[in-house]
PDB file of N, CA and C in Angstrom:
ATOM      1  N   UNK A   1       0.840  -1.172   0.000  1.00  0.00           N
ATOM      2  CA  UNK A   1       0.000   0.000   0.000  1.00  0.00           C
ATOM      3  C   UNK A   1       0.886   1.237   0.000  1.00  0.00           C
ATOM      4  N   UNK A   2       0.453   2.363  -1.098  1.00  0.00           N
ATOM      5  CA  UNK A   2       1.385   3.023  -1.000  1.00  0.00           C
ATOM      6  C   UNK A   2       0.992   4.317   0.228  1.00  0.00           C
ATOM      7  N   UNK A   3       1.684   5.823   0.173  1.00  0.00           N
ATOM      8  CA  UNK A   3       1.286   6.444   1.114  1.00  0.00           C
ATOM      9  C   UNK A   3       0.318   6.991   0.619  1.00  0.00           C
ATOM     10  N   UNK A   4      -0.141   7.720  -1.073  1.00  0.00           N
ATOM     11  CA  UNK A   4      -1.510   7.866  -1.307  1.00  0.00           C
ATOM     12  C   UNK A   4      -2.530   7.136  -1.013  1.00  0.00           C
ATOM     13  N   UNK A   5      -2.057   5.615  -1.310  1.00  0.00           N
ATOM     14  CA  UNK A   5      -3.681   5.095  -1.483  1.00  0.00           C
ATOM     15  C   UNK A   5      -3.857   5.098   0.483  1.00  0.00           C
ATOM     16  N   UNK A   6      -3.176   4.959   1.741  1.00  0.00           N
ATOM     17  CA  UNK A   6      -2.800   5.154   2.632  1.00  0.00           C
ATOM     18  C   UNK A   6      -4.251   6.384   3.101  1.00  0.00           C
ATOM     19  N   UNK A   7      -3.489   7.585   2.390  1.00  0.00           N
ATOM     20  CA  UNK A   7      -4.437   9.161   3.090  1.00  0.00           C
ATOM     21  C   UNK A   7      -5.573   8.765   2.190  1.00  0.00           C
ATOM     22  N   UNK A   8      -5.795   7.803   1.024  1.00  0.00           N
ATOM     23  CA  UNK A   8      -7.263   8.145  -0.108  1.00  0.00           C
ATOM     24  C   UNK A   8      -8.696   7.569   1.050  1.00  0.00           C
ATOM     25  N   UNK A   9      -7.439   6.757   1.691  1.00  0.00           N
ATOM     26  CA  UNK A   9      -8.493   5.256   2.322  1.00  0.00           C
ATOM     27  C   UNK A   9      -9.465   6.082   3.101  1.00  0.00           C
ATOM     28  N   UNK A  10     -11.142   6.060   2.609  1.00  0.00           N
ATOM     29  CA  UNK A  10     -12.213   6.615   3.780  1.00  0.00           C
ATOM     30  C   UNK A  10     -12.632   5.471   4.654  1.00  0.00           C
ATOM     31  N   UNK A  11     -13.070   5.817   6.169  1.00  0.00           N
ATOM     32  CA  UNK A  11     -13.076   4.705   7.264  1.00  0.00           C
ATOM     33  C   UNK A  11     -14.336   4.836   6.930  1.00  0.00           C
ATOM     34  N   UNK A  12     -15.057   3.521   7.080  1.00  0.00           N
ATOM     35  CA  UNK A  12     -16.508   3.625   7.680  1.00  0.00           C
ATOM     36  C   UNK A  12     -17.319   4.154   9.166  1.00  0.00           C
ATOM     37  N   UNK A  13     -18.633   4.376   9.276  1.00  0.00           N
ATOM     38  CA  UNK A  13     -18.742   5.053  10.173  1.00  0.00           C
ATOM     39  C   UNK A  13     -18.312   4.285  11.689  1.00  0.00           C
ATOM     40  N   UNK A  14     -18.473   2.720  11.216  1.00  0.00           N
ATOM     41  CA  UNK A  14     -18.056   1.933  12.399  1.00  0.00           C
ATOM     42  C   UNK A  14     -16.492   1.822  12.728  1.00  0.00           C
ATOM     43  N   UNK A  15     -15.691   1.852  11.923  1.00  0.00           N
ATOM     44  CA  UNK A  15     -14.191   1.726  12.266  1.00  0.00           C
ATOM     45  C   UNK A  15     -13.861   3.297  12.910  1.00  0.00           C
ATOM     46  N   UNK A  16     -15.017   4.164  13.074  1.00  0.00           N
ATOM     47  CA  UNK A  16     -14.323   5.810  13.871  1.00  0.00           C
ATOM     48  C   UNK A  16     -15.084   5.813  15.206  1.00  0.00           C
ATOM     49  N   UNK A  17     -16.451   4.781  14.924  1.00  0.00           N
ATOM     50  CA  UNK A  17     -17.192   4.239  16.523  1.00  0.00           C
ATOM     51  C   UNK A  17     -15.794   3.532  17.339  1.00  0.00           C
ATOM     52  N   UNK A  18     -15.757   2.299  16.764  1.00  0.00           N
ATOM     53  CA  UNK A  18     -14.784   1.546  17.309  1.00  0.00           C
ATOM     54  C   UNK A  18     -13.495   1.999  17.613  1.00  0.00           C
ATOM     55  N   UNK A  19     -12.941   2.535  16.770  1.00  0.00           N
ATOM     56  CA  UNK A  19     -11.321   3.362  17.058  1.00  0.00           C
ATOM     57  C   UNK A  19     -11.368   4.712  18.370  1.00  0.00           C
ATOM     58  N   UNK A  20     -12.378   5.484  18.113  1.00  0.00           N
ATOM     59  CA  UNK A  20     -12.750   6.625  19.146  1.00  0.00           C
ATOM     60  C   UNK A  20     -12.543   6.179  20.672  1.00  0.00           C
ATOM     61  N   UNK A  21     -13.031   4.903  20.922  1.00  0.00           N
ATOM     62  CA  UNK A  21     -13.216   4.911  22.386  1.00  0.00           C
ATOM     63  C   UNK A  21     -12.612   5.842  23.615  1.00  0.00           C
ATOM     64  N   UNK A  22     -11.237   5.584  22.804  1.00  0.00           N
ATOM     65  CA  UNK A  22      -9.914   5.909  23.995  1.00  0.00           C
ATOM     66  C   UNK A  22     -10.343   7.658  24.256  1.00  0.00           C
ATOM     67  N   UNK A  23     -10.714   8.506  22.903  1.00  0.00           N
ATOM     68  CA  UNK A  23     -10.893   9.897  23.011  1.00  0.00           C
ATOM     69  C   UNK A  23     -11.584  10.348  24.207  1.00  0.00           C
ATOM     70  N   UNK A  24     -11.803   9.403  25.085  1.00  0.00           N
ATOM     71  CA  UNK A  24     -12.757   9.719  26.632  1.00  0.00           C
ATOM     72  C   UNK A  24     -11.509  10.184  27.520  1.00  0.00           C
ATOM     73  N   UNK A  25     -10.365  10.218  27.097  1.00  0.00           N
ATOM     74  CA  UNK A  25      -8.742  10.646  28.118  1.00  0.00           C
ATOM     75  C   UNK A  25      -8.969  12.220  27.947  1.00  0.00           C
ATOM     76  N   UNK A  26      -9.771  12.456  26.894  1.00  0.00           N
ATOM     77  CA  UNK A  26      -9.544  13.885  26.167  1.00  0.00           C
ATOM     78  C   UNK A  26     -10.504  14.752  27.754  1.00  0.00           C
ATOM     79  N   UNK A  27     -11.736  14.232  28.061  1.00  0.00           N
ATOM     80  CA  UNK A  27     -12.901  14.572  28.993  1.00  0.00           C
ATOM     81  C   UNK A  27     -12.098  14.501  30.097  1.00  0.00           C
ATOM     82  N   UNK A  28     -11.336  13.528  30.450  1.00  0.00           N
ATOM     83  CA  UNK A  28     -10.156  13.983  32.131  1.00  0.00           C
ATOM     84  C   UNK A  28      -9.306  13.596  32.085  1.00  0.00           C
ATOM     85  N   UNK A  29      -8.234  13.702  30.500  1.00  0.00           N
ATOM     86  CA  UNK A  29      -6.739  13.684  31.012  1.00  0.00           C
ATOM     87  C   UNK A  29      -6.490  14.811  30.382  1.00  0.00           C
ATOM     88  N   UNK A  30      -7.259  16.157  29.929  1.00  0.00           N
ATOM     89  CA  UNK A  30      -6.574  17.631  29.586  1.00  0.00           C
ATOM     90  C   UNK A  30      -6.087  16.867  28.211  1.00  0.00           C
ATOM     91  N   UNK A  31      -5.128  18.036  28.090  1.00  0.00           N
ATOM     92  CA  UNK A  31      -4.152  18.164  26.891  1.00  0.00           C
ATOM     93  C   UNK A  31      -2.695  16.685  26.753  1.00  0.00           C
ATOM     94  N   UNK A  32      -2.895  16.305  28.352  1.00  0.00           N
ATOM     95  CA  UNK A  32      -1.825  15.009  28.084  1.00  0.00           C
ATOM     96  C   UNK A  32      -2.585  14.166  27.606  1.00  0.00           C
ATOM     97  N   UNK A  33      -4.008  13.585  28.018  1.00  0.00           N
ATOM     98  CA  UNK A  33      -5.032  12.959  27.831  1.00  0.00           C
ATOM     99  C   UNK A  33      -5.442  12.733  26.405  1.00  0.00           C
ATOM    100  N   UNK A  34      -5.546  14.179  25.509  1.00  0.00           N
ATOM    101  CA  UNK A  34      -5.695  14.233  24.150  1.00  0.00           C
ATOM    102  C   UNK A  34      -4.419  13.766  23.448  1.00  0.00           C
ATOM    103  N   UNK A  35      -3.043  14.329  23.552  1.00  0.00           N
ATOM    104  CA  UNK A  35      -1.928  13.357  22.621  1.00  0.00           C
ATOM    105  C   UNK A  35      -2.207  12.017  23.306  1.00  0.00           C
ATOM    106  N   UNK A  36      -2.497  11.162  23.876  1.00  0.00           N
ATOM    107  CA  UNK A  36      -2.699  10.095  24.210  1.00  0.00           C
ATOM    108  C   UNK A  36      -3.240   9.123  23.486  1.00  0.00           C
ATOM    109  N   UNK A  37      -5.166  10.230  23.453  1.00  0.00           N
ATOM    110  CA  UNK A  37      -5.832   9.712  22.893  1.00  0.00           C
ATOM    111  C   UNK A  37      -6.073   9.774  21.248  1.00  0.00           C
ATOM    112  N   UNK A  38      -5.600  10.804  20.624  1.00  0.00           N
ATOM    113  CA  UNK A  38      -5.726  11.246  19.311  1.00  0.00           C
ATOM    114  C   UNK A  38      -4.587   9.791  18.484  1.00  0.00           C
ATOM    115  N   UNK A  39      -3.387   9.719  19.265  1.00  0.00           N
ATOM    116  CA  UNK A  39      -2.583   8.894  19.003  1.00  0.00           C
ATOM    117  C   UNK A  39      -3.189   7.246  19.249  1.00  0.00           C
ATOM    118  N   UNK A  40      -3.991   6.747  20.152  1.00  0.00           N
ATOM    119  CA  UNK A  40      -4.668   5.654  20.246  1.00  0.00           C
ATOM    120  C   UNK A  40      -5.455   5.226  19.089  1.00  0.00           C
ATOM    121  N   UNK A  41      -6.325   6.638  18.665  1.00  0.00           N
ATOM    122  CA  UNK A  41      -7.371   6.469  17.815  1.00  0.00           C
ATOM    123  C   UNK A  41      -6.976   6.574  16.410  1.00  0.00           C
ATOM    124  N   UNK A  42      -5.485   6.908  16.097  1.00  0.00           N
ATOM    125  CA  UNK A  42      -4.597   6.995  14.473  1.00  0.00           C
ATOM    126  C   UNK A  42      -4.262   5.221  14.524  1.00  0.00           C
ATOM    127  N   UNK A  43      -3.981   4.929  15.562  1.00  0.00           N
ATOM    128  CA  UNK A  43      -3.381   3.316  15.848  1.00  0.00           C
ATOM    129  C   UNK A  43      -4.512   2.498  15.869  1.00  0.00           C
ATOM    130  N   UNK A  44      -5.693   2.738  16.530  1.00  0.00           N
ATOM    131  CA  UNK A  44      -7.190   1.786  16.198  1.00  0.00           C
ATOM    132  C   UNK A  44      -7.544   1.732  14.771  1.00  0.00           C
ATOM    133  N   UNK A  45      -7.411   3.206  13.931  1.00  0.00           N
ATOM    134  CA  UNK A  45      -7.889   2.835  12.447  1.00  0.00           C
ATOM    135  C   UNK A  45      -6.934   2.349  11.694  1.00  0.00           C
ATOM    136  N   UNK A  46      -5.685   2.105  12.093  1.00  0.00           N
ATOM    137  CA  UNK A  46      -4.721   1.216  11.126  1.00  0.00           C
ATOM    138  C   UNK A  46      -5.130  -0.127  11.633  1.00  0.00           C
ATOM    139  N   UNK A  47      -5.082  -0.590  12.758  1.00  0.00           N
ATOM    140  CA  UNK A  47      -5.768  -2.045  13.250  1.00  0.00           C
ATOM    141  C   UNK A  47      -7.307  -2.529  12.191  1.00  0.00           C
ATOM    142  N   UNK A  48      -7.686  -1.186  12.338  1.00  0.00           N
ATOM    143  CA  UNK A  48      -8.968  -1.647  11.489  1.00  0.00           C
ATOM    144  C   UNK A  48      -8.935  -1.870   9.945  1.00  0.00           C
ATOM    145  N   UNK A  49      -7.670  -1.573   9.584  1.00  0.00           N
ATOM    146  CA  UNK A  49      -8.144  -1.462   8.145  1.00  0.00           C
ATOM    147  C   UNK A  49      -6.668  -2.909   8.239  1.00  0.00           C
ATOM    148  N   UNK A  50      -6.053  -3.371   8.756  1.00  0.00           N
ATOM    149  CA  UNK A  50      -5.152  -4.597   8.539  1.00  0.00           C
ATOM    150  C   UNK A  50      -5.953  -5.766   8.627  1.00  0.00           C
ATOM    151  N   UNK A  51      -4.838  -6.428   8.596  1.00  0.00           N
ATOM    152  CA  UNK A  51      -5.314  -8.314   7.949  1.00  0.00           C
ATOM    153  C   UNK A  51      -5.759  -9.404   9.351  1.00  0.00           C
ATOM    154  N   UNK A  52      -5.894  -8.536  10.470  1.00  0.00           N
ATOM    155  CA  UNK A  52      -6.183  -9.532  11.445  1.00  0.00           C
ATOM    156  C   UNK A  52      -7.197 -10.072  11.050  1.00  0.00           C
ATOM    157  N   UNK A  53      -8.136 -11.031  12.222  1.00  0.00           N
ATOM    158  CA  UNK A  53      -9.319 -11.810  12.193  1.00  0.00           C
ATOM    159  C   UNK A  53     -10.015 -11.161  13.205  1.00  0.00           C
ATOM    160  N   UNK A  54     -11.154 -10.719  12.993  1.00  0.00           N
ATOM    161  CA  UNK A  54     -12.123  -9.994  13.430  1.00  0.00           C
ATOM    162  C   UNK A  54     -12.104  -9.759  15.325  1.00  0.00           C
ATOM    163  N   UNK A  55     -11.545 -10.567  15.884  1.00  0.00           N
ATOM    164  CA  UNK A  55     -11.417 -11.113  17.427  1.00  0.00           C
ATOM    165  C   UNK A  55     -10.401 -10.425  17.380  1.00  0.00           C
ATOM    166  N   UNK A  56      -9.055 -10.480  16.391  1.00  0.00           N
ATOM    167  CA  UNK A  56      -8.226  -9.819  17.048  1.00  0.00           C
ATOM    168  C   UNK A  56      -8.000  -8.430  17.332  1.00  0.00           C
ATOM    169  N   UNK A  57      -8.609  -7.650  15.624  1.00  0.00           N
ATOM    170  CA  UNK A  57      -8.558  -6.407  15.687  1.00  0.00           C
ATOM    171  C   UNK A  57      -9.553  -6.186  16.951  1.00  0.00           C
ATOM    172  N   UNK A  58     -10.832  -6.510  17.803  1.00  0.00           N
ATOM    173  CA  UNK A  58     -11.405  -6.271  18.962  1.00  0.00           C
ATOM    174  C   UNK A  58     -10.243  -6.246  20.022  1.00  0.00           C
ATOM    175  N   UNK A  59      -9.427  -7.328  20.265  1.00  0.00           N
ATOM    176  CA  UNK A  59      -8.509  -7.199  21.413  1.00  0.00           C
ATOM    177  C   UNK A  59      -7.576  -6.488  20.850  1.00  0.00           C
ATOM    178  N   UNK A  60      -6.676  -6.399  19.407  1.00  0.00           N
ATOM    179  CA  UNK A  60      -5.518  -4.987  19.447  1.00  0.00           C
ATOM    180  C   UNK A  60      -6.252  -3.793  19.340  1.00  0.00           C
ATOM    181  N   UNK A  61      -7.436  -3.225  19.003  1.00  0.00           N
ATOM    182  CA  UNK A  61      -8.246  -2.348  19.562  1.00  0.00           C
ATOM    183  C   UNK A  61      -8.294  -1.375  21.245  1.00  0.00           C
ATOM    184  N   UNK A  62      -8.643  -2.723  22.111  1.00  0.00           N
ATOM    185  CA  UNK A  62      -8.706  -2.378  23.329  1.00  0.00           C
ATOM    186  C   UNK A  62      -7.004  -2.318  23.724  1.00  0.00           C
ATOM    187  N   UNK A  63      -6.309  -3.287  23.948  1.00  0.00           N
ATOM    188  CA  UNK A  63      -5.010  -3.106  24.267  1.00  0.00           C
ATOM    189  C   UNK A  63      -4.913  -1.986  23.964  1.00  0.00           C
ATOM    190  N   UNK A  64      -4.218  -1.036  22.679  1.00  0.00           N
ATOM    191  CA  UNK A  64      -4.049   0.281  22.119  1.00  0.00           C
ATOM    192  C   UNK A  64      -4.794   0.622  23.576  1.00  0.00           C
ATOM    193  N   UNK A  65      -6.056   1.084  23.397  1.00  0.00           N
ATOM    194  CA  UNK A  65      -6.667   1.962  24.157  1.00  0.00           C
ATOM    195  C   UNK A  65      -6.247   2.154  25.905  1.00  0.00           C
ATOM    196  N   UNK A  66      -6.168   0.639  26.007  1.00  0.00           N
ATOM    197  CA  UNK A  66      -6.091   0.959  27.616  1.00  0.00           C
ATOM    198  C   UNK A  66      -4.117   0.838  27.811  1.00  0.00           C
ATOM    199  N   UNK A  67      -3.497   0.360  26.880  1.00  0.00           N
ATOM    200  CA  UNK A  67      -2.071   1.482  26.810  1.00  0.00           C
ATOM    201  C   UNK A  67      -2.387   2.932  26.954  1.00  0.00           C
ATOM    202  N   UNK A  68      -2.699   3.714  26.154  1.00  0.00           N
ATOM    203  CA  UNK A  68      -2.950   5.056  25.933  1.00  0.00           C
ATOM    204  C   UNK A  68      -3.521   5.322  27.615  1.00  0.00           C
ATOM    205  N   UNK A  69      -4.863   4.762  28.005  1.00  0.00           N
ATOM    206  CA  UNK A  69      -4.861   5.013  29.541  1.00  0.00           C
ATOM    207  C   UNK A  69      -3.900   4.835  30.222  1.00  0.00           C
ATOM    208  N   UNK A  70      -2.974   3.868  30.188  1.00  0.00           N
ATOM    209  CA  UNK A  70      -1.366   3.668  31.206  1.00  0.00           C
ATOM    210  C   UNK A  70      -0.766   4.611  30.623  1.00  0.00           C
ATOM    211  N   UNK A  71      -0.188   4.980  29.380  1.00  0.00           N
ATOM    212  CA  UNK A  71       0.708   6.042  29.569  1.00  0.00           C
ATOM    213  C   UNK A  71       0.326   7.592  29.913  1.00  0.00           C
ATOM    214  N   UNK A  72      -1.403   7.758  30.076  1.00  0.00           N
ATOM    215  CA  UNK A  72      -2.348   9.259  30.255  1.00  0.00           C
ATOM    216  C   UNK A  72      -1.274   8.628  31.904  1.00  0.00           C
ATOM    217  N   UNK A  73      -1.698   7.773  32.815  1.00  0.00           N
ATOM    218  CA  UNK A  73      -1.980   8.061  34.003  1.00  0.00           C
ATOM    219  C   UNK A  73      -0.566   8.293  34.538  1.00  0.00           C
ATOM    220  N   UNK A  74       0.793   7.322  34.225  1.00  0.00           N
ATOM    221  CA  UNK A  74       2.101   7.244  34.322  1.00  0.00           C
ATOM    222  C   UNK A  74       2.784   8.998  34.510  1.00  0.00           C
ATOM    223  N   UNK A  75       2.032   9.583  32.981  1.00  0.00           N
ATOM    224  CA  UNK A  75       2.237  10.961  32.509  1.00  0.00           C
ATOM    225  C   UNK A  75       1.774  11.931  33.698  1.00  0.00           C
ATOM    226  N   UNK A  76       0.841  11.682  33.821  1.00  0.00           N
ATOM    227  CA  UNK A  76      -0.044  12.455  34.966  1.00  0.00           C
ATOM    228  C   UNK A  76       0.832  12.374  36.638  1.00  0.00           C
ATOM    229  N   UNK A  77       0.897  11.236  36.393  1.00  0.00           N
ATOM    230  CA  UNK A  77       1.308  10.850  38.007  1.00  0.00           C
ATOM    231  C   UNK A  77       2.875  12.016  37.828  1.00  0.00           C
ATOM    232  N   UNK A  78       3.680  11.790  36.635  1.00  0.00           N
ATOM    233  CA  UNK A  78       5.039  12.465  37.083  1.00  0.00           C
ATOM    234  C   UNK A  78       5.203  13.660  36.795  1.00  0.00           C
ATOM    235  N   UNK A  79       4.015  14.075  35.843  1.00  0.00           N
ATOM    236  CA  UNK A  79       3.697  15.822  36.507  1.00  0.00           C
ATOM    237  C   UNK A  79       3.137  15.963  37.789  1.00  0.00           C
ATOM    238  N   UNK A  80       2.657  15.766  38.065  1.00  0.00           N
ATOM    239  CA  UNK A  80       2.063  15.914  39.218  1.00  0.00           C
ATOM    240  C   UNK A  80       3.279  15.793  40.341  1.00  0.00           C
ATOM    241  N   UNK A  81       4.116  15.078  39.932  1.00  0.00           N
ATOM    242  CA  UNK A  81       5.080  15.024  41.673  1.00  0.00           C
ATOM    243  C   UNK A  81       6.155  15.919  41.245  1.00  0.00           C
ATOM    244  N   UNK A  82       6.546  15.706  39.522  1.00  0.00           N
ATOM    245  CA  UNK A  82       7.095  17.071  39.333  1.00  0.00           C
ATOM    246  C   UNK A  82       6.924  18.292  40.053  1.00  0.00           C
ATOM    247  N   UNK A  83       5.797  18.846  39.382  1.00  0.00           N
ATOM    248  CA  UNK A  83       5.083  19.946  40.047  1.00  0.00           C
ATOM    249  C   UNK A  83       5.070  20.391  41.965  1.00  0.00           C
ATOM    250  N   UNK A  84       4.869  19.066  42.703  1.00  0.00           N
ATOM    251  CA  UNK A  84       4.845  18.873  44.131  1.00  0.00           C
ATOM    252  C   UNK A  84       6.216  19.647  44.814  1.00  0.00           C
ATOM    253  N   UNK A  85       7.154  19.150  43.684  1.00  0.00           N
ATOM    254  CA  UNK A  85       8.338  19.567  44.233  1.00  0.00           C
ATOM    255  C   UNK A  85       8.860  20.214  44.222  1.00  0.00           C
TER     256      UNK A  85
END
C-alpha cells in the first residue's frame, strides 16, 4: 500500500465508533489525555483497516486503548510530583 492510497483510504462510520473509544482521556486527562488519545485512535484505524481476524482487531483495539490510559496516568502521576516539588 502506498502512502496515497494510505491518506485516499475513507473509514466507515463503524471503524471511527470503534477506534474513538480511547478519546474519553480527552474529557479527564486535559491536553496530556488528548496526545494520548488522538494517538490511540490513528493506531485503532490502522488495526482496522489490517489483515487480522475480526477477534483480534477487537482485542488490538482495546489493548491500544487501555495502553494510551497507562501512559495518560504514568504521565499524569510524574507531573504531578514534578510539580509537588
Amino acid at each position: 500500500m502506498t502512502t496515497e492510497t494510505i491518506r485516499s483510504t475513507k473509514y466507515p462510520a463503524e471503524a471511527h465508533a470503534y477506534a474513538a473509544w480511547p478519546l474519553i482521556l480527552i474529557i479527564i486527562g486535559g491536553a496530556i489525555g488528548l496526545v494520548y488519545a488522538v494517538i490511540a485512535y490513528l493506531i485503532n484505524l490502522k488495526i482496522y483497516t489490517s489483515d487480522l481476524s475480526r477477534m483480534n482487531k477487537i482485542l488490538a483495539n482495546l489493548l491500544c486503548g487501555m495502553a494510551a490510559c497507562s501512559g495518560w496516568w504514568f504521565s499524569a502521576q510524574w507531573v504531578q510530583s514534578y510539580l509537588v516539588h
